[in-house]
Protein backbone atom coordinates (compact mmCIF):
# COMPACT_ATOMS: atom_id res chain seq x y z
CA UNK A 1 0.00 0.00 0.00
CA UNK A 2 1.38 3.34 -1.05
CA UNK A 3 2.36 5.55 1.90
CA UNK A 4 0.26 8.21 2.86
CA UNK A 5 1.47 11.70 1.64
CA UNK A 6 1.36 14.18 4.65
CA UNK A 7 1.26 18.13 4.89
CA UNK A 8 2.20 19.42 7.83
CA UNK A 9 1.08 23.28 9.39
CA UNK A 10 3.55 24.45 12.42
CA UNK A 11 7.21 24.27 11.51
CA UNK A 12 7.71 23.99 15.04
CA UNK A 13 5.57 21.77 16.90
CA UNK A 14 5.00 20.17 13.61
CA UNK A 15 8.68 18.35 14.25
CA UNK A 16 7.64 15.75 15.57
CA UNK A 17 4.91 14.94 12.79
CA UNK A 18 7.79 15.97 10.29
CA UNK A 19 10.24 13.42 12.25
CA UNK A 20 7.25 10.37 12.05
CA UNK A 21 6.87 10.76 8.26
CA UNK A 22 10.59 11.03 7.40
CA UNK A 23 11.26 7.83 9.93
CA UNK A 24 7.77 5.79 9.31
CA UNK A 25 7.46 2.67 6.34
CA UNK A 26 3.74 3.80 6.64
CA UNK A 27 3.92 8.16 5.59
CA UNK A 28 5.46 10.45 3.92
CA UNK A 29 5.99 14.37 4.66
CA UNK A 30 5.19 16.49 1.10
CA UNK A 31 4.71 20.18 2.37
CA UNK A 32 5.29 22.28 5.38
CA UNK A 33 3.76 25.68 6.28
CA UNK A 34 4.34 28.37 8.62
CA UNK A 35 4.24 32.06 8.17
CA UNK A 36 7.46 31.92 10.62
CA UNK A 37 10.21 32.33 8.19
CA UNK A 38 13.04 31.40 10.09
CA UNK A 39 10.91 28.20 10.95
CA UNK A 40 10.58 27.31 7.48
CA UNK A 41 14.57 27.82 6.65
CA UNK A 42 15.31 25.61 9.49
CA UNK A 43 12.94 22.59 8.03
CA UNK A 44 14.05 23.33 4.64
CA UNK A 45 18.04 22.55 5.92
CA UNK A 46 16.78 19.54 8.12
CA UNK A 47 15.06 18.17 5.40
CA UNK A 48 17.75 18.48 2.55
CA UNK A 49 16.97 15.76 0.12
CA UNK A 50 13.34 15.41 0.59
CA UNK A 51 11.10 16.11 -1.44
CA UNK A 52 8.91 19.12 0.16
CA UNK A 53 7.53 22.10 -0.93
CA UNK A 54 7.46 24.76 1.63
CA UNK A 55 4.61 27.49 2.07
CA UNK A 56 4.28 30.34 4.12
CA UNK A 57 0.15 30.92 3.89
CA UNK A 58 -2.52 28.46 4.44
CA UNK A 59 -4.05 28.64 1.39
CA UNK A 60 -1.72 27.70 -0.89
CA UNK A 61 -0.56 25.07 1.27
CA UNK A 62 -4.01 23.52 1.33
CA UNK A 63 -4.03 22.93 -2.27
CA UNK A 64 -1.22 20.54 -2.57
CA UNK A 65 -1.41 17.31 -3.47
CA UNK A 66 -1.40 15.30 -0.35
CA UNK A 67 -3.90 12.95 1.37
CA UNK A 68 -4.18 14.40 5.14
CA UNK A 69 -2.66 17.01 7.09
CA UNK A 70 -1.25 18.04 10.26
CA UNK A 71 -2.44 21.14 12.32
CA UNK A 72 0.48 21.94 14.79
CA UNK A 73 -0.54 25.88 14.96
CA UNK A 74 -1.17 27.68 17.76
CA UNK A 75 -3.72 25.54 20.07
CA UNK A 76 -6.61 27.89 19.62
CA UNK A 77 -7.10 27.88 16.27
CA UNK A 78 -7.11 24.10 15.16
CA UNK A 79 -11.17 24.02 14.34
CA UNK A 80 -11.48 26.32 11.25
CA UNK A 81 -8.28 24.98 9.58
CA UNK A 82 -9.34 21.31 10.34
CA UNK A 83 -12.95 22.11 8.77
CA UNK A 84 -11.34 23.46 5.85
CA UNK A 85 -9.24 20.71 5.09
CA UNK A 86 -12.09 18.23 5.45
CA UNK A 87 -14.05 20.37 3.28
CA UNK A 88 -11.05 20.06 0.78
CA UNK A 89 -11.25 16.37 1.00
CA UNK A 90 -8.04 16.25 3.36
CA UNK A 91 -7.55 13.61 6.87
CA UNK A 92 -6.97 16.01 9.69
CA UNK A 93 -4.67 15.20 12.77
CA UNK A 94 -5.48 18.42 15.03
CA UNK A 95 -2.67 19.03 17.73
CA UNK A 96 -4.14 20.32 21.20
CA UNK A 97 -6.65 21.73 21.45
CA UNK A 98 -9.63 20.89 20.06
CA UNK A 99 -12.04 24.04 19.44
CA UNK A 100 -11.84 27.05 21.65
CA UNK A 101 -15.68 28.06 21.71
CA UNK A 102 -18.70 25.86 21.63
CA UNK A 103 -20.17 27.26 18.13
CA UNK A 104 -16.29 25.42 16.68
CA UNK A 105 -17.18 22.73 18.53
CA UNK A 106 -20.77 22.19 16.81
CA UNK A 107 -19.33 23.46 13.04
CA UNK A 108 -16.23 21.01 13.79
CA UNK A 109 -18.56 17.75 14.45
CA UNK A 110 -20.82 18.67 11.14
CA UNK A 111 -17.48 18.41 9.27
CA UNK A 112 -16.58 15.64 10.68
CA UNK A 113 -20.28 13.69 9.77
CA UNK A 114 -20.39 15.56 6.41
CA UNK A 115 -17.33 14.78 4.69
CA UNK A 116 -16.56 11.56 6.08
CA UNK A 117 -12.55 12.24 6.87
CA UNK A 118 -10.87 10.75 8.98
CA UNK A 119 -10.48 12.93 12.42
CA UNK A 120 -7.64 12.20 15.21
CA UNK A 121 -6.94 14.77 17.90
CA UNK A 122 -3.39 14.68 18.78
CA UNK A 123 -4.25 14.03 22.72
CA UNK A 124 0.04 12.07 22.87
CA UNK A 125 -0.14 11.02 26.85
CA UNK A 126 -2.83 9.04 25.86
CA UNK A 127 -0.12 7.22 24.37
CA UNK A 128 2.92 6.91 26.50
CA UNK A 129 3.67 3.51 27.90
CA UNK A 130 2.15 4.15 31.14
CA UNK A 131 -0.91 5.60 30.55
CA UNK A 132 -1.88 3.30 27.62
CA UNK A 133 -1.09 0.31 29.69
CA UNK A 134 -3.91 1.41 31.96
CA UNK A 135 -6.03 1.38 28.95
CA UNK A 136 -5.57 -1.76 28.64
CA UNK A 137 -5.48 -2.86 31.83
CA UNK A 138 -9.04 -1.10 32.07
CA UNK A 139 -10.31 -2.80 29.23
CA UNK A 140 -9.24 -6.44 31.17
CA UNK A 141 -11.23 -5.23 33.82
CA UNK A 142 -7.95 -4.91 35.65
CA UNK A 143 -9.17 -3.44 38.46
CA UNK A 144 -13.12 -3.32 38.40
CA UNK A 145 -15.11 -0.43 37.12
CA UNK A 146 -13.84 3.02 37.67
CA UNK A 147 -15.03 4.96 41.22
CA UNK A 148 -12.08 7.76 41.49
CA UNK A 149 -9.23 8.66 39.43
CA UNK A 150 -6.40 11.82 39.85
CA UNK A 151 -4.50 13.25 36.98
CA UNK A 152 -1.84 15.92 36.75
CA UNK A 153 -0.41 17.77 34.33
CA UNK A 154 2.38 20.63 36.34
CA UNK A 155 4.49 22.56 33.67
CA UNK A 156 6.57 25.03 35.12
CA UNK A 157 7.21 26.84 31.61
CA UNK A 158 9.18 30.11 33.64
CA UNK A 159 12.87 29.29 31.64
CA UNK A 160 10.98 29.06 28.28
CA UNK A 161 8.11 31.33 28.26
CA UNK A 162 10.05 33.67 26.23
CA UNK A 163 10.30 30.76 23.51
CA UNK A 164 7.00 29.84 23.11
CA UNK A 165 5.11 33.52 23.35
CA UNK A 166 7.07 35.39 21.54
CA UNK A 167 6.93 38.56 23.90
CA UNK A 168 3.38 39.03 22.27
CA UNK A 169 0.59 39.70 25.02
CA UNK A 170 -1.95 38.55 22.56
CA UNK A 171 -0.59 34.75 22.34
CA UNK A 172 -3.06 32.00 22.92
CA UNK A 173 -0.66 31.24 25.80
CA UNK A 174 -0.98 34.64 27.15
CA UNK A 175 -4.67 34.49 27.28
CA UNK A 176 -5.50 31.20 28.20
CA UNK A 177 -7.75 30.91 31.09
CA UNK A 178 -6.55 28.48 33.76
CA UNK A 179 -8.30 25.57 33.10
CA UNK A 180 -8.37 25.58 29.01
CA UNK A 181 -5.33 23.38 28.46
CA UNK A 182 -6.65 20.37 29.95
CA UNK A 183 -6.72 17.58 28.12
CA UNK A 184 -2.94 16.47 28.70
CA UNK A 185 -4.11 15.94 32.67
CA UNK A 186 -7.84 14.44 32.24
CA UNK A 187 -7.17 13.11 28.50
CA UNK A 188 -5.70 9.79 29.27
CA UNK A 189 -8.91 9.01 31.96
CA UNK A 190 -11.20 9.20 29.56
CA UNK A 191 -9.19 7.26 26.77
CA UNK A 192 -8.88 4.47 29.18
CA UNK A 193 -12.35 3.86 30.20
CA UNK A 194 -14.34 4.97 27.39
CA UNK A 195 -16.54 6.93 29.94
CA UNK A 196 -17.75 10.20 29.29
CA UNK A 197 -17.95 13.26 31.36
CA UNK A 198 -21.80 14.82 32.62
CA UNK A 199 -20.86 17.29 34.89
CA UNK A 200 -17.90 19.71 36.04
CA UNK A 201 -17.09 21.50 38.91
CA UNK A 202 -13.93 24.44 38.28
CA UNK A 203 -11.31 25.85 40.35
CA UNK A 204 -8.76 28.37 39.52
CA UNK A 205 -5.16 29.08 40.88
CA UNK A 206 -4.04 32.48 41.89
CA UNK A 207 -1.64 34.88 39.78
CA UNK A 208 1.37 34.37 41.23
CA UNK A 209 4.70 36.68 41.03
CA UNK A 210 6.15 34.73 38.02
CA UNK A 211 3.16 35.20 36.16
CA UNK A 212 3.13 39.09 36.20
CA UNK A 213 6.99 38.80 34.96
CA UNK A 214 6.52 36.51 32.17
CA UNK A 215 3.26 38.26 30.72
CA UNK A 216 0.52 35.35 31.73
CA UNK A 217 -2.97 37.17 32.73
CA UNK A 218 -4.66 33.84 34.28
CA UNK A 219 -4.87 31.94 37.19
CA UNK A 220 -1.47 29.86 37.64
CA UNK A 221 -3.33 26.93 37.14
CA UNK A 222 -6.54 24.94 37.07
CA UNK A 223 -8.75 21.77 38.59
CA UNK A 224 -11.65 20.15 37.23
CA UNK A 225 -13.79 18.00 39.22
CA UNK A 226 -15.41 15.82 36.69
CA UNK A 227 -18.50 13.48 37.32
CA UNK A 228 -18.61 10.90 34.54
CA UNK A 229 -21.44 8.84 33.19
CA UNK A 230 -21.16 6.01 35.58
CA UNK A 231 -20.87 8.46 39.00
CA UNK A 232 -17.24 8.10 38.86
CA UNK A 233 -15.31 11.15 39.92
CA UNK A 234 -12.11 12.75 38.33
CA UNK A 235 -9.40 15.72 39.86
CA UNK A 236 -7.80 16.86 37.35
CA UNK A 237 -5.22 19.41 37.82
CA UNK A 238 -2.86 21.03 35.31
CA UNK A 239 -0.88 24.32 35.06
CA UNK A 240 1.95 25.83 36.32
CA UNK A 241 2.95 25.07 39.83
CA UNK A 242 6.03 25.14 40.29
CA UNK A 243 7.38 21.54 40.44
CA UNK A 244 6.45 19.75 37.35
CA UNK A 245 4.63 16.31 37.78
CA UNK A 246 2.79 14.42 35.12
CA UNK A 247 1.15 11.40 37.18
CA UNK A 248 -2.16 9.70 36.57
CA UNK A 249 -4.25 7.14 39.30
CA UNK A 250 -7.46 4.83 38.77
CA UNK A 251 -9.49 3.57 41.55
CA UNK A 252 -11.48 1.01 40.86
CA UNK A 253 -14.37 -1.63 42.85
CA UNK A 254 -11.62 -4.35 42.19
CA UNK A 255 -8.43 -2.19 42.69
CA UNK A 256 -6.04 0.66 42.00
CA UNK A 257 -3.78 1.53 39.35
CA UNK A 258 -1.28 4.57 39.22
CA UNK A 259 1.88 5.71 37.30
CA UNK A 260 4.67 6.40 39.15
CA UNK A 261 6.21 9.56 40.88
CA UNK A 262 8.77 11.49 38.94
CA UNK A 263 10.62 12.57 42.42
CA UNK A 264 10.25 8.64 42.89
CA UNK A 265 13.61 8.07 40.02
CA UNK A 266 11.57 5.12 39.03
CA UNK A 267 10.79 5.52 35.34
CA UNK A 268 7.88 8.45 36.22
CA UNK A 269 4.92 8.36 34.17
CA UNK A 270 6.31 5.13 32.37
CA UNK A 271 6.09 2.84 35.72
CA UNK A 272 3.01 1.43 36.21
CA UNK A 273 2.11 -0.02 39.69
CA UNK A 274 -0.81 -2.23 40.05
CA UNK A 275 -2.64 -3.23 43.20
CA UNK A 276 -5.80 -5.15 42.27
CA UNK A 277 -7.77 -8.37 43.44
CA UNK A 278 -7.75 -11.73 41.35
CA UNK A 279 -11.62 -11.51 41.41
CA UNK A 280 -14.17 -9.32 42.09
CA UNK A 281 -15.32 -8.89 45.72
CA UNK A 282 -11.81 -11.24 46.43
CA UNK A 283 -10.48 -8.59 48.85
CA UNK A 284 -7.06 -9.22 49.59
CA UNK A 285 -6.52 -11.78 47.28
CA UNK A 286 -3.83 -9.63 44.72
CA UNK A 287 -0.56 -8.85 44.90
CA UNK A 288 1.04 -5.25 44.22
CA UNK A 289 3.50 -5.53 41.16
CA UNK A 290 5.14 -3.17 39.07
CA UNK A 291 7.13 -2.96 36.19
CA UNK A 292 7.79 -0.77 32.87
CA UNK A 293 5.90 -1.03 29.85
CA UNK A 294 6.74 -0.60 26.71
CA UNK A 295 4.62 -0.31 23.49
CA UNK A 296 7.67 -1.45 21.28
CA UNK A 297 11.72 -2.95 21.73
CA UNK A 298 12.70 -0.56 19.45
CA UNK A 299 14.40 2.28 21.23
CA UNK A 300 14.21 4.64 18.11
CA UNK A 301 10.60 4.78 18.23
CA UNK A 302 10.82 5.05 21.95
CA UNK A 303 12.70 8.09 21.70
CA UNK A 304 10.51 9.86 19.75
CA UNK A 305 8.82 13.00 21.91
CA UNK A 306 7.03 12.72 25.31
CA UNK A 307 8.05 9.12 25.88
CA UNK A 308 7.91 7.82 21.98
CA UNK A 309 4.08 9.03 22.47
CA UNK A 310 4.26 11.19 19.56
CA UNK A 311 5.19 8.37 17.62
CA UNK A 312 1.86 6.34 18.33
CA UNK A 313 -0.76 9.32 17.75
CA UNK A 314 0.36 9.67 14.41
CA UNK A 315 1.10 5.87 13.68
CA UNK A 316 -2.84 4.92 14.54
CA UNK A 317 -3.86 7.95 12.72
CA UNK A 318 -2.10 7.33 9.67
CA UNK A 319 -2.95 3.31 9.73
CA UNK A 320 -6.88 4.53 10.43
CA UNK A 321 -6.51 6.26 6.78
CA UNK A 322 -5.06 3.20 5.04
CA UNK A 323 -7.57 0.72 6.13
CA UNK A 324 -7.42 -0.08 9.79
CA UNK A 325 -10.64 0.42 11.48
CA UNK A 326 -9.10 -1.11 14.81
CA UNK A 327 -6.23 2.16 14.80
CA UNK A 328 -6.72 3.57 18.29
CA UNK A 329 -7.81 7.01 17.22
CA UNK A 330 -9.02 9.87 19.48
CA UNK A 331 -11.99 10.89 17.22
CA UNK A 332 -13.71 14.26 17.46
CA UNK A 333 -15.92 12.96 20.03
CA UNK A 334 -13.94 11.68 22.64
CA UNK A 335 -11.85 14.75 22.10
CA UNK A 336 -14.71 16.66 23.01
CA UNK A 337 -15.27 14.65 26.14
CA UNK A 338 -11.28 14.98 27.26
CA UNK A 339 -11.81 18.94 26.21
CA UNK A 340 -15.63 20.11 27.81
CA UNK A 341 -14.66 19.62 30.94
CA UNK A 342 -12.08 22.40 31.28
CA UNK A 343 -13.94 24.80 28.69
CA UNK A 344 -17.03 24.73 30.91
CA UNK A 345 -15.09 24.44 34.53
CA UNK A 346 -13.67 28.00 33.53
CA UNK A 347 -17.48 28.88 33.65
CA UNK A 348 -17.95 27.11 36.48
CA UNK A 349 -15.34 29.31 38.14
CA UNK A 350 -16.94 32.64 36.74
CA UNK A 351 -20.53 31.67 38.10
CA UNK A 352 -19.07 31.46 41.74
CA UNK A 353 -18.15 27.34 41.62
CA UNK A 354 -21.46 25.77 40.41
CA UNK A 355 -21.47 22.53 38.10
CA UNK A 356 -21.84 23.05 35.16
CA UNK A 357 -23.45 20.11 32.65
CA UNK A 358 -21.28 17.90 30.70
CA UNK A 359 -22.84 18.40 26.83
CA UNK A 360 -22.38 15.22 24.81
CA UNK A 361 -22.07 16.12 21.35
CA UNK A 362 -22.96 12.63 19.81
CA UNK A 363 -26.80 13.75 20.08
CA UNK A 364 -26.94 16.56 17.32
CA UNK A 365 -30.10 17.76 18.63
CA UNK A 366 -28.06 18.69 21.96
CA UNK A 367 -25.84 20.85 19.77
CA UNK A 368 -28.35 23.18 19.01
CA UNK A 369 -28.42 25.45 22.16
CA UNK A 370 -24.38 25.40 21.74
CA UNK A 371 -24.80 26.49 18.05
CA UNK A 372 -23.74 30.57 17.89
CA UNK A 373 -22.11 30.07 21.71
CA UNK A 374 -18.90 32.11 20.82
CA UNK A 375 -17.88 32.32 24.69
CA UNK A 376 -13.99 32.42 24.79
CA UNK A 377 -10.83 34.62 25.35
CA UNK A 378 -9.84 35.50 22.07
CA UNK A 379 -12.00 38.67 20.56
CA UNK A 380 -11.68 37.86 17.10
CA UNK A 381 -13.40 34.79 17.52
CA UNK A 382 -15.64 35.55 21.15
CA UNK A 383 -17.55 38.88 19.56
CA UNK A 384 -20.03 40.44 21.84
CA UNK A 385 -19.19 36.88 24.45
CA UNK A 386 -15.58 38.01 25.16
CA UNK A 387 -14.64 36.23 29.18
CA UNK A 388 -11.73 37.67 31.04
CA UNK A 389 -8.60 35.46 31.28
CA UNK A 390 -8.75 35.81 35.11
CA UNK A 391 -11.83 35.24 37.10
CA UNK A 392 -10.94 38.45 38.68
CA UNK A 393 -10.57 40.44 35.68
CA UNK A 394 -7.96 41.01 33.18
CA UNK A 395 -4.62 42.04 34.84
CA UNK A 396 -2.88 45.20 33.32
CA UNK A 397 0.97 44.16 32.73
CA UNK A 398 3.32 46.61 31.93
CA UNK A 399 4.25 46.41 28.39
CA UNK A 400 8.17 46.46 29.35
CA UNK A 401 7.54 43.16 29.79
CA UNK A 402 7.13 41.83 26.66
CA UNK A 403 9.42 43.75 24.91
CA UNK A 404 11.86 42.12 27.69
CA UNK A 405 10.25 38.21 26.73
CA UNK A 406 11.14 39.68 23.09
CA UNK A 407 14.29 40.72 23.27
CA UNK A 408 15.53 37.50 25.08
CA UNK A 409 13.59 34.89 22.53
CA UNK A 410 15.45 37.09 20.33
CA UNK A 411 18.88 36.92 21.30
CA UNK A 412 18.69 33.27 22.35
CA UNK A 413 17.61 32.54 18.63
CA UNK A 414 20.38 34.32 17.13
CA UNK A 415 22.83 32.75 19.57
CA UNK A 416 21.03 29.38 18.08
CA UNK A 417 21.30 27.43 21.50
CA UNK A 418 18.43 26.78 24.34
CA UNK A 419 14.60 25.54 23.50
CA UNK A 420 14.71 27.32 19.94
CA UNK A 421 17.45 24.79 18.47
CA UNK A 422 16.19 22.01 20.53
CA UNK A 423 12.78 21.84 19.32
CA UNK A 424 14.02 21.08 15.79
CA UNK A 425 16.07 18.15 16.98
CA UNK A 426 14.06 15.64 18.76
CA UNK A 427 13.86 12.32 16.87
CA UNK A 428 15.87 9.66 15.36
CA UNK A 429 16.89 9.47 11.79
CA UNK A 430 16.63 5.69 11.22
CA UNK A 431 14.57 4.38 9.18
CA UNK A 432 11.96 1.99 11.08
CA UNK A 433 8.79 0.44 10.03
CA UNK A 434 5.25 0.52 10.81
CA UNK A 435 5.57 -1.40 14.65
CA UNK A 436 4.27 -4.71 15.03
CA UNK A 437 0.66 -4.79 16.82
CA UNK A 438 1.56 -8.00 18.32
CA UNK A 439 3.89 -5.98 20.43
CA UNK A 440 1.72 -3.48 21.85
């Protein structure tokens, strides 16, 4: 079967993607766009030999001839290029997030149904060794049916918020509220039990020092306490704290499963520990055991971005377009499901800490009352339903200190060292193909 030819938007996130199709038996990479020029000049000498055109505007780019693309631009504007490509008769992988408003939400599930493309959102923990061991686990009935889980996602982006804002104060970054990037924390939960979200409760972090100097307006970071279908209920927690920690736990009627510690020097979120019963109601009848993972022997793949988990979302994508209805894809759907809950715990938090119902977008008549809901942070796309970025209301930073975050993203790019150079180098260059399922 020919490989699939691949476009990918987002010279810089879009690495990764880039890295998959140049290392995959399975893709191909055929064009790359950005309207970052330097971006662009840095593919073009990484990618010396391949054949790639290179665009700087979307719609150009969207007329080459390729079979799916890649949307690795900035995480609040995925929907309207994903509905155009569909539209086009393109496969979209959409990087995090999702939508930003409920009205993309409702136009991005139409496109979806209409054109019959292939969706996947690009939700990777769902795929590191840990976390997708629980999902299988789960789906064993490992440890009973799902009563509690935890999940954390703690970024402490201080050293590199220069790198990936730009100095702008208009950056999706800069105007996030503090529970919108969620679905790296609560994301795996929901891929491992298939359950879906009803109702959210949301809490939001206070500004903190840090935030004022790097240009952030929101709360430092966000929880979501999540009902889901079956009464089961989820923390999720995500932001940045200071110590970083990326750590997920199930509780079930038959047991408990968690990842491990990364203060623990035991593999972090790749060490799974596992404390269930050999039957159900068998109390004390398990053992605890523990052990590492792994999704593949071959250490190549494995070292692909955020533990070889960038590797998988686009493998099962790309096998989903050639044929394989079994390629664990996060369709628009369950995207929704991993993304509601911190879109509508932000107005939980505005309406004093009320729930807030859990829409499931499956049902298109319950799409209707969501249908011209623009609510968001970003004016071009909110209209007359702008929200603050802070519960409190927007904080006033002194423009100094941007044109500081500018001037050192600046210099640190022209000195070519730090974050800038390392986000182009992140994969291996073997060639490897497609993995084996039998291994997974």
């Amino acid at each position: 079967m020919k490989k699939i030819r691949i476009g990918v938007m987002g010279a810089y996130r879009g690495t990764g993607m880039i890295n998959y199709c140049k290392t995959a038996g399975n893709a191909e990479v055929v064009a790359i766009c950005d309207k970052w020029v330097e971006g662009l000049e840095r593919q073009k000498e990484l990618n010396a030999g391949y054949d790639i055109t290179y665009y700087d505007n979307f719609d150009d780019f969207i007329k080459h001839d390729m079979d799916a693309v890649v949307l690795a631009n900035y995480a609040n504007e995925h929907a309207p290029f994903a509905i155009r490509a569909m539209k086009l008769g393109l496969h979209v992988y959409s990087e995090v997030l999702p939508v930003q408003n409920m009205k993309e939400a409702v136009e991005l599930c139409e496109a979806v149904e209409e054109t019959g493309k292939v969706y996947a959102y690009g939700e990777n923990y769902c795929y590191m060794e840990g976390p997708y061991e629980m999902r299988r686990l789960y789906k064993e009935g490992k440890i009973g049916n799902l009563e509690y889980a935890e999940c954390e996602y703690i970024h402490n982006c201080d050293s590199i918020w220069h790198a990936i804002t730009y100095g702008d104060p208009n950056h999706w970054r800069n105007n996030m509220y503090a529970t919108f990037y969620c679905t790296h924390s609560l994301g795996p939960i929901i891929h491992s039990t298939g359950l879906r979200p009803v109702s959210v409760t949301g809490f939001e972090g206070v500004r903190k020092a840090r935030d004022e100097m790097n240009g952030s307006k929101s709360g430092s970071f966000g929880i979501e306490m999540v009902t889901l279908e079956n009464g089961a209920i989820v923390k999720s927690i995500h932001g940045g704290l200071y110590k970083d920690s990326i750590w997920y736990c199930m509780y079930g009627d038959a047991g408990r499963m968690e990842t491990a510690r990364e203060d623990a020097r035991q593999g972090a979120f790749g060490r799974l520990y596992v404390n269930a019963d050999e039957y159900p109601s068998g109390y004390g009848t398990g053992k605890l055991d523990t052990y590492l993972p792994k999704l593949t022997e071959d250490e190549d793949i494995r070292r692909f971005g955020h533990g070889g988990s960038d590797y998988w979302s686009m493998y099962h994508f790309v096998e989903r377009i050639r044929g394989d209805k079994n390629a664990d894809i996060i369709d628009v759907y369950e995207a929704l499901d991993m993304f509601f809950p911190g879109l509508l715990a932000y107005r939980s938090v505005l309406n004093g800490g009320t729930p807030v119902e859990v829409p499931d977008f499956r049902d298109k008549s319950v799409r209707e009352k969501y249908r011209n809901d623009t609510a968001c942070t970003y004016p071009k796309a909110a209209g007359d339903q702008l929200i603050p970025v802070y519960s409190k209301g927007n904080p006033a930073i002194d423009p100094a200190v941007y044109e500081r975050m500018r001037k050192k993203r600046l210099d640190e790019f022209k000195a070519n060292t730090g974050y800038t150079k390392a986000a182009f180098t992140q994969s291996s260059k073997k060639k490897v193909e497609p993995a084996d399922e039998s291994k997974k």
